[in-house]
C-alpha atoms as a PDB file:
ATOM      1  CA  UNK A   1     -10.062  -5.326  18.793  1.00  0.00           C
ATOM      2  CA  UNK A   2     -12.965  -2.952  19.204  1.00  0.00           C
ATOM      3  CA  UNK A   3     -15.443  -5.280  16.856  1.00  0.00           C
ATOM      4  CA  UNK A   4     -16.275  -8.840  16.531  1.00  0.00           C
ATOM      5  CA  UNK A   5     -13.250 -10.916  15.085  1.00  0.00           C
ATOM      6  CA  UNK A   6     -14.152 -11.384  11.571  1.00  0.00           C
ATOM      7  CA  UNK A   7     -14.845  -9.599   8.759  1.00  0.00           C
ATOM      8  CA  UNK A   8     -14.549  -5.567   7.684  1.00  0.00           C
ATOM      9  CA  UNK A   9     -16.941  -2.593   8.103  1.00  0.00           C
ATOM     10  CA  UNK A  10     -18.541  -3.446  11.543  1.00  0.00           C
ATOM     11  CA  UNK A  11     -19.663  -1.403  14.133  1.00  0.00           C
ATOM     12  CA  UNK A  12     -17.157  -0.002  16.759  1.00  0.00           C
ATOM     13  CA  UNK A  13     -17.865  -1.559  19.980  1.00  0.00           C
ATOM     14  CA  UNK A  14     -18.583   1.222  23.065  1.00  0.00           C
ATOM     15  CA  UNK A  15     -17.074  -1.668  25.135  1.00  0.00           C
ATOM     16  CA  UNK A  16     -14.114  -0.706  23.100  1.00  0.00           C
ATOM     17  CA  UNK A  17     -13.654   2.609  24.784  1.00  0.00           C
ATOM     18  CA  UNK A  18     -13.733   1.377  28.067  1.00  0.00           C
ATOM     19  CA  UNK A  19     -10.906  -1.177  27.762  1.00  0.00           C
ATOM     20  CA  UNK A  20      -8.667   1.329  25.996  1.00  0.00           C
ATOM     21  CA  UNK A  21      -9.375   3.621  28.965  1.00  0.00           C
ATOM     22  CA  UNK A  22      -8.219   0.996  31.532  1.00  0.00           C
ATOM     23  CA  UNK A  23      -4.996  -0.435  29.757  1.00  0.00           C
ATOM     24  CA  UNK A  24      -4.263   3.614  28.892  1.00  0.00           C
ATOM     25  CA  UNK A  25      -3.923   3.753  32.702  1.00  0.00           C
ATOM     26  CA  UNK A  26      -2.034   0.489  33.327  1.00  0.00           C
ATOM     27  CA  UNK A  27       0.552   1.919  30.523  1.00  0.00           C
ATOM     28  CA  UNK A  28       0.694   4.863  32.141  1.00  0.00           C
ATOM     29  CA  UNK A  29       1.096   4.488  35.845  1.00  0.00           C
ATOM     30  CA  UNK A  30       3.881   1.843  35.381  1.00  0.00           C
ATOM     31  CA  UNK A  31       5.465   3.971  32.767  1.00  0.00           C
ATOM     32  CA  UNK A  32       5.726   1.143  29.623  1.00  0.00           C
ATOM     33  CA  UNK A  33       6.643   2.248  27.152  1.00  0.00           C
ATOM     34  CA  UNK A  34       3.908   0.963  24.747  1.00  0.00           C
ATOM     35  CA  UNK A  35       1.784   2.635  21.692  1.00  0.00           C
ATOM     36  CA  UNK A  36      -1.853   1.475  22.377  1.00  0.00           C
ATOM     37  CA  UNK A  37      -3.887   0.448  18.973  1.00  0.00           C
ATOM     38  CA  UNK A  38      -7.144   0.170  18.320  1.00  0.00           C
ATOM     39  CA  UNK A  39      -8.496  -1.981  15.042  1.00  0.00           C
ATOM     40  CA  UNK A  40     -12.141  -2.461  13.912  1.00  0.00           C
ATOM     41  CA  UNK A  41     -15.203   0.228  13.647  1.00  0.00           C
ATOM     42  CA  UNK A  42     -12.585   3.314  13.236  1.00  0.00           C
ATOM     43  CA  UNK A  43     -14.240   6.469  11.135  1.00  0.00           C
ATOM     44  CA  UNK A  44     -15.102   9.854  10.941  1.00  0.00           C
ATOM     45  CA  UNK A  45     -17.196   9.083  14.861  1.00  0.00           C
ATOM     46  CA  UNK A  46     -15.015   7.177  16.264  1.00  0.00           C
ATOM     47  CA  UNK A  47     -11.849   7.909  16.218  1.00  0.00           C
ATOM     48  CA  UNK A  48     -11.783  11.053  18.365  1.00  0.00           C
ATOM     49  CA  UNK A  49     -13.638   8.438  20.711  1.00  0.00           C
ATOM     50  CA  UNK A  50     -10.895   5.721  20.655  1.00  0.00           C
ATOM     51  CA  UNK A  51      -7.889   8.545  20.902  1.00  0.00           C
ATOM     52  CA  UNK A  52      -9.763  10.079  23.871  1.00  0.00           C
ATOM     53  CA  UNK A  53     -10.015   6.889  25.463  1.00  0.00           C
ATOM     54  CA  UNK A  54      -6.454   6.164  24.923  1.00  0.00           C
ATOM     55  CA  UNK A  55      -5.329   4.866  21.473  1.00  0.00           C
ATOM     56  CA  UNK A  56      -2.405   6.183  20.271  1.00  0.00           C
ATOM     57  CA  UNK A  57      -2.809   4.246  17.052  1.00  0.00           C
ATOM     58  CA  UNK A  58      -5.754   3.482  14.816  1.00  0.00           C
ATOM     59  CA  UNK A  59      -6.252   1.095  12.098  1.00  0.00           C
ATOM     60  CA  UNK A  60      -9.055   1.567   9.484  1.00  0.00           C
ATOM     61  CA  UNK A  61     -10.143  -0.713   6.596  1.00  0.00           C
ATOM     62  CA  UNK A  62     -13.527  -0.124   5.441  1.00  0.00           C
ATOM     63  CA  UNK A  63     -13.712   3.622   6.285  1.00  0.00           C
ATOM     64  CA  UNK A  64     -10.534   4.079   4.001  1.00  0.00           C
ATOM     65  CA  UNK A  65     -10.710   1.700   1.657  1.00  0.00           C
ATOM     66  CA  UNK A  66     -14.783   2.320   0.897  1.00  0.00           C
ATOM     67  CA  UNK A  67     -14.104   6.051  -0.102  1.00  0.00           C
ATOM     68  CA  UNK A  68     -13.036   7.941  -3.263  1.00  0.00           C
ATOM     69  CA  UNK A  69     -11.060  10.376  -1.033  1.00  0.00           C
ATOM     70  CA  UNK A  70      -8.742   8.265   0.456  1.00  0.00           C
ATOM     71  CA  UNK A  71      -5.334  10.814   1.078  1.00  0.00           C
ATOM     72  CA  UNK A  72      -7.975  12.686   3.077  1.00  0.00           C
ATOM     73  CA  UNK A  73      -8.959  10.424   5.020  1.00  0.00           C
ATOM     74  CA  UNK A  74      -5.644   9.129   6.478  1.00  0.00           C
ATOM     75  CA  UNK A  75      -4.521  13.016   7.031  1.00  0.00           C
ATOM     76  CA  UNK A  76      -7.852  12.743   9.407  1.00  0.00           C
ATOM     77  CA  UNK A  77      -6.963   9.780  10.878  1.00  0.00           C
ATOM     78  CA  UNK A  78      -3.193  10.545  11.318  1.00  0.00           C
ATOM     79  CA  UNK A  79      -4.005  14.006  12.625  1.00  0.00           C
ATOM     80  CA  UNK A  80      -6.276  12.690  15.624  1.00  0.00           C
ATOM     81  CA  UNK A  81      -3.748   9.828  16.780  1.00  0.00           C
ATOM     82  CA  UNK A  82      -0.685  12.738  16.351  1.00  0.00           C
ATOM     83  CA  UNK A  83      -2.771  15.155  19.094  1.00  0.00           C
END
């Protein structure tokens, strides 16, 4: 989780990126095979953040659901993860 548990449309966490970061290189250097995913604060800012950090997938509520162009916004979202 990169927000508080609870409830939709909160902030990403910068914590967030860090933890990806560390369990990207625990997947990595003992070769699981493992998707990371990151859920909570995922939009236009930060999902290149999360995928740089590690995530391989992301999950987004409020920054989907909330707008009138929603197809676009999961080509975004699927594009960055797909990198």
């Amino acid at each position: 989780m990169s927000v508080e548990p609870g409830f939709g449309g909160q902030k990403y966490l910068d914590s967030a990126s860090e933890k990806l970061q560390t369990l990207r290189k625990v997947i990595d250097q003992n070769g699981y095979k493992i998707r990371l995913e990151v859920d909570g604060g995922i939009n236009e800012e930060t999902a290149p953040i999360a995928v740089e950090a590690g995530a391989d997938l992301l999950v987004a509520g409020s920054y989907l659901f909330n707008h009138k162009d929603f197809i676009k916004r999961v080509h975004y979202l699927k594009g960055l993860a797909n990198e």
